[in-house]
Protein backbone atom coordinates (compact mmCIF):
# COMPACT_ATOMS: atom_id res chain seq x y z
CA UNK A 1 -8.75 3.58 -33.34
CA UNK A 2 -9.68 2.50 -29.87
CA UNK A 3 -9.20 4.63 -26.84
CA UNK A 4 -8.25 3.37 -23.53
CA UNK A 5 -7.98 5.17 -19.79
CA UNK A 6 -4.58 6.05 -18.75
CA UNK A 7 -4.10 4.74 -14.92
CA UNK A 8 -7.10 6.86 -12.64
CA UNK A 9 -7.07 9.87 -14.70
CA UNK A 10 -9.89 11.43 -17.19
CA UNK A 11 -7.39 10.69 -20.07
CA UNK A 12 -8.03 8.20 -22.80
CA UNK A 13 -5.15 7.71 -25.18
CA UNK A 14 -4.97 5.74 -28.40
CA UNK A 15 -4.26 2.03 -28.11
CA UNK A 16 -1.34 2.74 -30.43
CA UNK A 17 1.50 5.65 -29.80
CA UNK A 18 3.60 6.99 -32.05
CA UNK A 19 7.24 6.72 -31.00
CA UNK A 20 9.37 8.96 -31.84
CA UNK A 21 13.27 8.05 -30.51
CA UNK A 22 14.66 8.75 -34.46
CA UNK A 23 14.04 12.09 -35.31
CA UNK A 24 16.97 14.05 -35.07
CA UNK A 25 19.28 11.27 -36.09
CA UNK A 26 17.55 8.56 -38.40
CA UNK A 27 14.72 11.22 -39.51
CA UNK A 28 14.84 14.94 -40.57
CA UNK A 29 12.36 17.19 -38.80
CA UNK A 30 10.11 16.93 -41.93
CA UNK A 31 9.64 13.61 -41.92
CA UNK A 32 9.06 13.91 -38.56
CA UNK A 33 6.44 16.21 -38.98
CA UNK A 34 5.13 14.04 -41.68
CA UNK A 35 4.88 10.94 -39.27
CA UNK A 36 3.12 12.93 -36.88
CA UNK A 37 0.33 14.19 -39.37
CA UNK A 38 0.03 10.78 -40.40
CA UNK A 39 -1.02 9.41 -37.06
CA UNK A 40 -3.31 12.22 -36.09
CA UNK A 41 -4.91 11.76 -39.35
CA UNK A 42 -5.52 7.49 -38.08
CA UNK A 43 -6.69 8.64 -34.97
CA UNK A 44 -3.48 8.47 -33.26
CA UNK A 45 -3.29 10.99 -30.05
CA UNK A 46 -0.30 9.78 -27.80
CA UNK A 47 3.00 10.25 -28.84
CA UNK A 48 6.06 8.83 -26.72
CA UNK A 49 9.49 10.85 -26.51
CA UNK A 50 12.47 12.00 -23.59
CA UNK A 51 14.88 14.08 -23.17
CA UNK A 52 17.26 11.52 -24.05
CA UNK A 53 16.16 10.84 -27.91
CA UNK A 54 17.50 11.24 -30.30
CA UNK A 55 18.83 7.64 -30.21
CA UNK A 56 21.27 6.00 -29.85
CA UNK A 57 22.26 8.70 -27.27
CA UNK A 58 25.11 11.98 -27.90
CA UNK A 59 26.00 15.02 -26.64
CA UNK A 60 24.86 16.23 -29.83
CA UNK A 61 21.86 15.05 -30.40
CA UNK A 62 20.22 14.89 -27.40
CA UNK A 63 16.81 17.08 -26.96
CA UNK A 64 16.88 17.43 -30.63
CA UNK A 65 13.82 15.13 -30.74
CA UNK A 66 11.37 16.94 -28.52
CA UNK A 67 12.59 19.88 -30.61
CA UNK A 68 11.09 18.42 -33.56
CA UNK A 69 7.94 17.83 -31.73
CA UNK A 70 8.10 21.56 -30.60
CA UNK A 71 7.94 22.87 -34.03
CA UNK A 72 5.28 20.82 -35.30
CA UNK A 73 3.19 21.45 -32.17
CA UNK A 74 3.26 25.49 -32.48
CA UNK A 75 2.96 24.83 -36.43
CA UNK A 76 -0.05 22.76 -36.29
CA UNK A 77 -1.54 25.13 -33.00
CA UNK A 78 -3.48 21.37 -32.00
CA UNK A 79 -1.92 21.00 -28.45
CA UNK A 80 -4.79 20.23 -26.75
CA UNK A 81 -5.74 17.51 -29.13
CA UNK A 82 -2.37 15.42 -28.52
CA UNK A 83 -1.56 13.54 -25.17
CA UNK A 84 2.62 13.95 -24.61
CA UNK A 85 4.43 12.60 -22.77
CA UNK A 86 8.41 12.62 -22.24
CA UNK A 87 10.66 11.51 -20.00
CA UNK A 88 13.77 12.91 -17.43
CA UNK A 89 16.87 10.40 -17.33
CA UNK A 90 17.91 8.25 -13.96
CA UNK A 91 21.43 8.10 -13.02
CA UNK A 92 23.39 7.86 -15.41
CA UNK A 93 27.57 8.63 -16.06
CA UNK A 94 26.94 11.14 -19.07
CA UNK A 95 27.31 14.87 -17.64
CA UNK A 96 25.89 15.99 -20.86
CA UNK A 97 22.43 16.27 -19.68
CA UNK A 98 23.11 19.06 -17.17
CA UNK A 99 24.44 22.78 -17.31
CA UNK A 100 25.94 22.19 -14.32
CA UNK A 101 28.41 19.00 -16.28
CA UNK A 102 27.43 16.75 -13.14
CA UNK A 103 25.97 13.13 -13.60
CA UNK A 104 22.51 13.34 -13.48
CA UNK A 105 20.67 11.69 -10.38
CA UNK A 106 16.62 11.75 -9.63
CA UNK A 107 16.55 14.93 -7.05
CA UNK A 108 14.91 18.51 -7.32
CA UNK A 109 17.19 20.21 -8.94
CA UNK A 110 17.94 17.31 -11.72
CA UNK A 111 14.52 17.52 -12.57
CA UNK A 112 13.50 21.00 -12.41
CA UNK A 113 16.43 21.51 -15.24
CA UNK A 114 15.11 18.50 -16.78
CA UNK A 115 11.22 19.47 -17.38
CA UNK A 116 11.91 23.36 -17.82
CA UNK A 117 14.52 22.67 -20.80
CA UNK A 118 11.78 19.56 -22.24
CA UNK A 119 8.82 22.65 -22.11
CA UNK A 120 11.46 24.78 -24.10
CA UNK A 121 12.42 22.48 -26.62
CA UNK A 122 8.69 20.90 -26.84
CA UNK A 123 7.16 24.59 -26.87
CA UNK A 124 4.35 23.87 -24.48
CA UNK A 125 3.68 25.21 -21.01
CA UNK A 126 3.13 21.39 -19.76
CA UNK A 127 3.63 18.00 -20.07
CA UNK A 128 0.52 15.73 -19.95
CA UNK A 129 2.47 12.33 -18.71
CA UNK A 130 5.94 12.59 -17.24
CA UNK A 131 8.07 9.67 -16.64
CA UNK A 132 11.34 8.35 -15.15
CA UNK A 133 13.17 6.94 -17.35
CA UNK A 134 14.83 4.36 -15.41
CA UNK A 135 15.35 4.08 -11.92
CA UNK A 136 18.17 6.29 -10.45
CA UNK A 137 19.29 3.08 -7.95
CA UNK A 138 21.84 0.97 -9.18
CA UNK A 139 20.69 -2.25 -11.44
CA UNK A 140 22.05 -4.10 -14.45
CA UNK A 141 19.18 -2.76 -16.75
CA UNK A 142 19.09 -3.90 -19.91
CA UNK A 143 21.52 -6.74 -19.29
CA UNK A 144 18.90 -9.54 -18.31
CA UNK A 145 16.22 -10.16 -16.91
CA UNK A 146 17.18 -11.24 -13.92
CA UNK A 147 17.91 -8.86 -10.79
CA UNK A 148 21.36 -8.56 -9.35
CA UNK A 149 21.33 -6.42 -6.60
CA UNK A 150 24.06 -3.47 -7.17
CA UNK A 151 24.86 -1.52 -4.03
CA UNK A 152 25.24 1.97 -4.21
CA UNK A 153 23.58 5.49 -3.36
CA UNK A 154 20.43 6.83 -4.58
CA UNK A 155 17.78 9.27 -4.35
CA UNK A 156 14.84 7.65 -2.52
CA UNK A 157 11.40 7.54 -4.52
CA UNK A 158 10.12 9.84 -1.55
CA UNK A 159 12.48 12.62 -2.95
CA UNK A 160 11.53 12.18 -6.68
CA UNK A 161 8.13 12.35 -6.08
CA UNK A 162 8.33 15.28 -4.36
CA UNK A 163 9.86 16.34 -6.96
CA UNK A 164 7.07 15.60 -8.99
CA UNK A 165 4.68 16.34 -6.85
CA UNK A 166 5.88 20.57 -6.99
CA UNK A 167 5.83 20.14 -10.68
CA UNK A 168 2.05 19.20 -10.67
CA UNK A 169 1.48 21.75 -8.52
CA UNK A 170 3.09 24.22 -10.59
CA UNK A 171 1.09 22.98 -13.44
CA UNK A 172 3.92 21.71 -15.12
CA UNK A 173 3.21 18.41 -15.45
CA UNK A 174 -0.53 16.83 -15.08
CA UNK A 175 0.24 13.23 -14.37
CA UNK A 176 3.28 10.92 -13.44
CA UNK A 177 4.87 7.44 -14.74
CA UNK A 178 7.90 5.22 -14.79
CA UNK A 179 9.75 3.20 -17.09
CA UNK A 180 12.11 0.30 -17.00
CA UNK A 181 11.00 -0.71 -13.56
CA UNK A 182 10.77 -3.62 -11.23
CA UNK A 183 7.46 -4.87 -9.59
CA UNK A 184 9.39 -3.59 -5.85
CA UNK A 185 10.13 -0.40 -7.51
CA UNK A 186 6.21 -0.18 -8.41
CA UNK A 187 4.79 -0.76 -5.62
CA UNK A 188 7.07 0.76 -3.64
CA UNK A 189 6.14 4.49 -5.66
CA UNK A 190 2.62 3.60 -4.72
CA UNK A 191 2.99 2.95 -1.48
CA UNK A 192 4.86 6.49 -1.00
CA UNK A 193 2.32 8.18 -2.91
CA UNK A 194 -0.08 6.82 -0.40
CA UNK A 195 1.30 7.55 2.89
CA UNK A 196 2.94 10.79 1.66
CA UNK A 197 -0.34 12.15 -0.30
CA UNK A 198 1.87 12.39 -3.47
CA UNK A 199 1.06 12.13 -7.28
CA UNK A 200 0.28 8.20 -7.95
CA UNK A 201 2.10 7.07 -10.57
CA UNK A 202 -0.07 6.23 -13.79
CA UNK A 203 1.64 3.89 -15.90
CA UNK A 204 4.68 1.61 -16.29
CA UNK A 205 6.61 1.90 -19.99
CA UNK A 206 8.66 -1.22 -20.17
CA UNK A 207 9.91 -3.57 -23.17
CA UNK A 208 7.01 -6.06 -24.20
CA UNK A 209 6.89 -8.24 -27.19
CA UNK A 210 6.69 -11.76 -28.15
CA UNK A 211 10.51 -12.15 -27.20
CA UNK A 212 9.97 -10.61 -23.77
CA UNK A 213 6.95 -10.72 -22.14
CA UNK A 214 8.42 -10.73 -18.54
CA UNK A 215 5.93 -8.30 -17.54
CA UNK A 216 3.16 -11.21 -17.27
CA UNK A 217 4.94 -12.46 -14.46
CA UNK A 218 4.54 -9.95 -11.63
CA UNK A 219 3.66 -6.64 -13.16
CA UNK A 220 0.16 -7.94 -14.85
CA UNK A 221 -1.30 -8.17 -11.76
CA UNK A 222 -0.29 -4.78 -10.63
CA UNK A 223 -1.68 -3.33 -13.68
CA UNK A 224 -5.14 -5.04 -13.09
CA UNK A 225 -5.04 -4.33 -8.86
CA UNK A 226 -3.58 -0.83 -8.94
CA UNK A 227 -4.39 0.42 -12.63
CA UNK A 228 -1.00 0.88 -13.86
CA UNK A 229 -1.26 0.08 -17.05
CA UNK A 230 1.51 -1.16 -19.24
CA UNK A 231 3.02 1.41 -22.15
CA UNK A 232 4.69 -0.89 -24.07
CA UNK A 233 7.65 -0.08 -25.99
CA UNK A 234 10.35 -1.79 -28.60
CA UNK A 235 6.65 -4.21 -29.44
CA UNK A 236 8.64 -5.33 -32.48
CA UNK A 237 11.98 -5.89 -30.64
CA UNK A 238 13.98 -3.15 -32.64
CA UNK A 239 12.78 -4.94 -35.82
CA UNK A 240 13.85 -7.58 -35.45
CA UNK A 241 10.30 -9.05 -35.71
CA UNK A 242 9.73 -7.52 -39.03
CA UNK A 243 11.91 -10.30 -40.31
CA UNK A 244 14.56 -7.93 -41.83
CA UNK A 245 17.24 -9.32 -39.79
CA UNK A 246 16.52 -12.89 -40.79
CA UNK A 247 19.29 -14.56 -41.58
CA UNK A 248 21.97 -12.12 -41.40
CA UNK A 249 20.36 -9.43 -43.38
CA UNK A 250 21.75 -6.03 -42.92
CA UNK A 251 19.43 -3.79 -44.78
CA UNK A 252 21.43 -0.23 -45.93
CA UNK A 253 19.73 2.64 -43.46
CA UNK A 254 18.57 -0.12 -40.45
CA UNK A 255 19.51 0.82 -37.26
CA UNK A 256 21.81 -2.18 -36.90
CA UNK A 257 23.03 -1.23 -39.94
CA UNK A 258 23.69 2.07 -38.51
CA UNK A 259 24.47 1.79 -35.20
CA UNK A 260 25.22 -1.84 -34.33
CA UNK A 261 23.77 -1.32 -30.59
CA UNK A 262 21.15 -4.33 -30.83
CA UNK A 263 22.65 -7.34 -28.60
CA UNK A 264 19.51 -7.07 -26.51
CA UNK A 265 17.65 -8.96 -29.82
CA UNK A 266 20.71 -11.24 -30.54
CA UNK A 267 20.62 -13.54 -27.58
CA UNK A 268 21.48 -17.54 -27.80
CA UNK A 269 17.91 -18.30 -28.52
CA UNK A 270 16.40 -15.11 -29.98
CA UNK A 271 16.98 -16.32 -33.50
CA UNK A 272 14.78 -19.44 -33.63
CA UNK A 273 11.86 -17.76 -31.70
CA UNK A 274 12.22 -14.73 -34.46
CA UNK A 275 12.06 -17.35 -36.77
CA UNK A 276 9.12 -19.43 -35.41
CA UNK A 277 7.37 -16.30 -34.61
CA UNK A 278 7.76 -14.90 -38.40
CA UNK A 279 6.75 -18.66 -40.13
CA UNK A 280 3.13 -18.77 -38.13
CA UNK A 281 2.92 -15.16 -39.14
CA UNK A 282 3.14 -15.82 -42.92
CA UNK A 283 1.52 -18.94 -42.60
CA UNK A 284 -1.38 -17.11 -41.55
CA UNK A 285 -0.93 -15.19 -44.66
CA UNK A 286 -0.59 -12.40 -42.37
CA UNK A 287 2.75 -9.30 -41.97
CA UNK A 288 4.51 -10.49 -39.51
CA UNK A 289 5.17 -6.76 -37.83
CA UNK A 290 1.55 -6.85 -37.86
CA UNK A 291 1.24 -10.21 -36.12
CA UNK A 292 4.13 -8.83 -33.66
CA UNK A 293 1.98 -5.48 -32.93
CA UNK A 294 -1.30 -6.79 -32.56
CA UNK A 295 -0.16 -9.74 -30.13
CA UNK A 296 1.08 -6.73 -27.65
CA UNK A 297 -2.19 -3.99 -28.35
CA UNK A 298 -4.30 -6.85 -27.20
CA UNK A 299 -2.90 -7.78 -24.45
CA UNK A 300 -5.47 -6.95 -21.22
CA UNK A 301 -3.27 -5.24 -19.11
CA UNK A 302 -1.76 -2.71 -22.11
CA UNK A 303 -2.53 0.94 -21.89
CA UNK A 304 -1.13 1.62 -25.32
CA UNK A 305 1.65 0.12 -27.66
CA UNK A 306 4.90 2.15 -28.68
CA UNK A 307 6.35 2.26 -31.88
CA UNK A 308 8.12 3.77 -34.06
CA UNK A 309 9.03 4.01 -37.93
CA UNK A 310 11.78 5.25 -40.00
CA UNK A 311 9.50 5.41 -43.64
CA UNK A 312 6.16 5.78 -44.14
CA UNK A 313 5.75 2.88 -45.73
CA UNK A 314 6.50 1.21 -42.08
CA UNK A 315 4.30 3.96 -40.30
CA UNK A 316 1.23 2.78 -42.53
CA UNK A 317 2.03 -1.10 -42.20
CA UNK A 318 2.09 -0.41 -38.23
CA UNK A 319 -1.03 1.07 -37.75
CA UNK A 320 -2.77 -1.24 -40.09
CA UNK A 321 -1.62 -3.63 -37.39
CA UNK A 322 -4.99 -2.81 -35.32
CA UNK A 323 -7.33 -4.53 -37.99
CA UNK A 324 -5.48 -7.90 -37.70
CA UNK A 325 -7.45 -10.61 -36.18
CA UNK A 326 -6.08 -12.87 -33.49
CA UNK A 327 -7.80 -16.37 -33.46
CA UNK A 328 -7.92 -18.62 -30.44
CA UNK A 329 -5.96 -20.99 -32.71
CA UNK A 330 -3.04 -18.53 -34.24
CA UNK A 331 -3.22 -16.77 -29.93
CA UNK A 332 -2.27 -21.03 -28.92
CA UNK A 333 0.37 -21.60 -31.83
CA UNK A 334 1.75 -18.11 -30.24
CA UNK A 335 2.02 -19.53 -26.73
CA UNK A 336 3.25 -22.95 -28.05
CA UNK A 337 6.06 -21.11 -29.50
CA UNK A 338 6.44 -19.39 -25.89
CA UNK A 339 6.99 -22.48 -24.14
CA UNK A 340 9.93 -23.50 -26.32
CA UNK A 341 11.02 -20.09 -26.62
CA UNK A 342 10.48 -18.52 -22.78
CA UNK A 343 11.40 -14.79 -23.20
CA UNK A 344 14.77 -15.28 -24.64
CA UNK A 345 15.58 -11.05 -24.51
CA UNK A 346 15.60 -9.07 -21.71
């Protein structure tokens, strides 16, 4: 397993991190527990949750995954071997997420709640990365990948990191990172961290995979100026990279299956690239989830890669994804495909 530096801090964290958004709902607590002795075992050390999981989101199941996480930590007594991080929502309309029943914005008191009930549930006294979620200003996330400005009230990035800022203070959380964010919205947290002498934000978790690879555009050079390195997540675009999907397949237990919440992964031109994608894969006489996972680990500006499994079977497949060797010929057919196929998800 190779081990890379998290932003400016003393932390190295495995090139691969175990995701964990379906226990609770798609996965029991055992087999969550199972996944996670699995990755320790291939030298996995970062695992990825929030406060939102498990997904798709509910009143009822929400925290239940850092629960899970809780009980294997104080079962296994190896916190200090594992690098966690979780996450505390942006606006949003559910009140769920508060005692209070009020939608949750990015202030103090939102986040105070937030962290204290994840250190519960989790059953650790801190958190070693904690991000935003999303951004608590208005934007049509997920939608596209275009911006369309949204007016609208919002707590200013000065506030939430000072938020954050008493939290490290307290000891509650070590370092800081976003998610879902813009290359304004980056440099912007920098730039108040700066001035302000305020944490510095660490790392950027955003969607990245051969159907999306928007980040290149203006975030790859903030990774490389500013080291904020990319935590990539959904690397197999909710599986739809696997191949299972091809052709209108609806396997019994898939999320889609499930839930039916993918439209991200079924845009206009989504299905051809999936299909391109998965044909140079096999030609190569090589899994094309591996192919999918091992295009995103390698990229140069990637921290670590996010993902998750629902079996075993997957979990094992998906690590085995880091001995997969990328030619300079199957790395062009990859960007020939990109050319035709110009990050048709958002």
């Amino acid at each position: 397993m190779e081990y890379r530096r998290l932003g400016r801090t003393d932390i190295n964290v495995s090139a691969l991190c175990l995701g964990t958004m379906t226990w609770g709902e798609q996965n029991t607590e055992a087999e969550g527990h199972e996944q996670m002795d699995y990755a320790v075992e291939r030298g996995i050390n970062f695992f990825d949750t929030a406060e939102l999981y498990a997904i798709p989101p509910k009143a009822e199941t929400y925290g239940r995954t850092e629960e899970i996480i809780g009980t294997w930590l104080s079962s296994r007594g190896n916190r200090d071997k594992i690098i966690l991080t979780t996450k505390v929502v942006g606006s949003s309309e559910n009140t769920w997420f508060r005692k209070s029943g009020k939608k949750p914005v990015l202030d103090a008191v939102n986040i105070f709640e937030a962290v204290d009930n994840s250190l519960r549930r989790l059953q650790t006294d801190y958190i070693d990365l904690y991000q935003i979620h999303w951004p608590d200003r208005p934007m049509q996330l997920f939608k596209g990948l275009s911006y369309v400005h949204e007016d609208g009230e919002y707590c200013s990035l000065n506030e939430t990191l000072e938020a954050l800022n008493t939290l490290v203070k307290a000891g509650k959380v070590r370092h800081i990172g976003i998610s879902n964010e813009t290359p304004w919205g980056t440099m912007n947290y920098l730039k108040e961290s700066e001035l302000n002498n305020l944490p510095r934000i660490q790392s950027i978790q955003n969607a990245y995979s051969l159907l999306n690879r928007s980040f290149e555009t203006g975030l790859s050079e903030i990774t490389h100026r500013e080291d904020v390195g990319l935590l990539a997540y959904s690397p197999l675009a909710q599986g739809y990279l696997t191949g299972k999907y091809q052709n209108d397949a609806l396997p019994k237990g898939s999320r889609k299956e499930l839930f039916n919440r993918l439209s991200r992964y079924e845009t206009p031109n989504a299905a051809p690239a999936i299909d391109q994608y998965i044909k140079l894969a096999l030609d190569h006489n090589i899994d094309p989830a591996q192919l999918a996972l091992q295009f995103v680990t390698s990229r140069p500006f990637l921290t670590s890669n996010i993902f998750g499994a629902t079996t075993m079977v997957q979990l094992k497949n998906n690590i085995d994804s880091q001995d997969v060797k990328l030619t300079d010929e199957l790395l062009q057919s990859i960007e020939d495909i990109h050319l035709i196929f110009s990050n048709p998800c958002p």
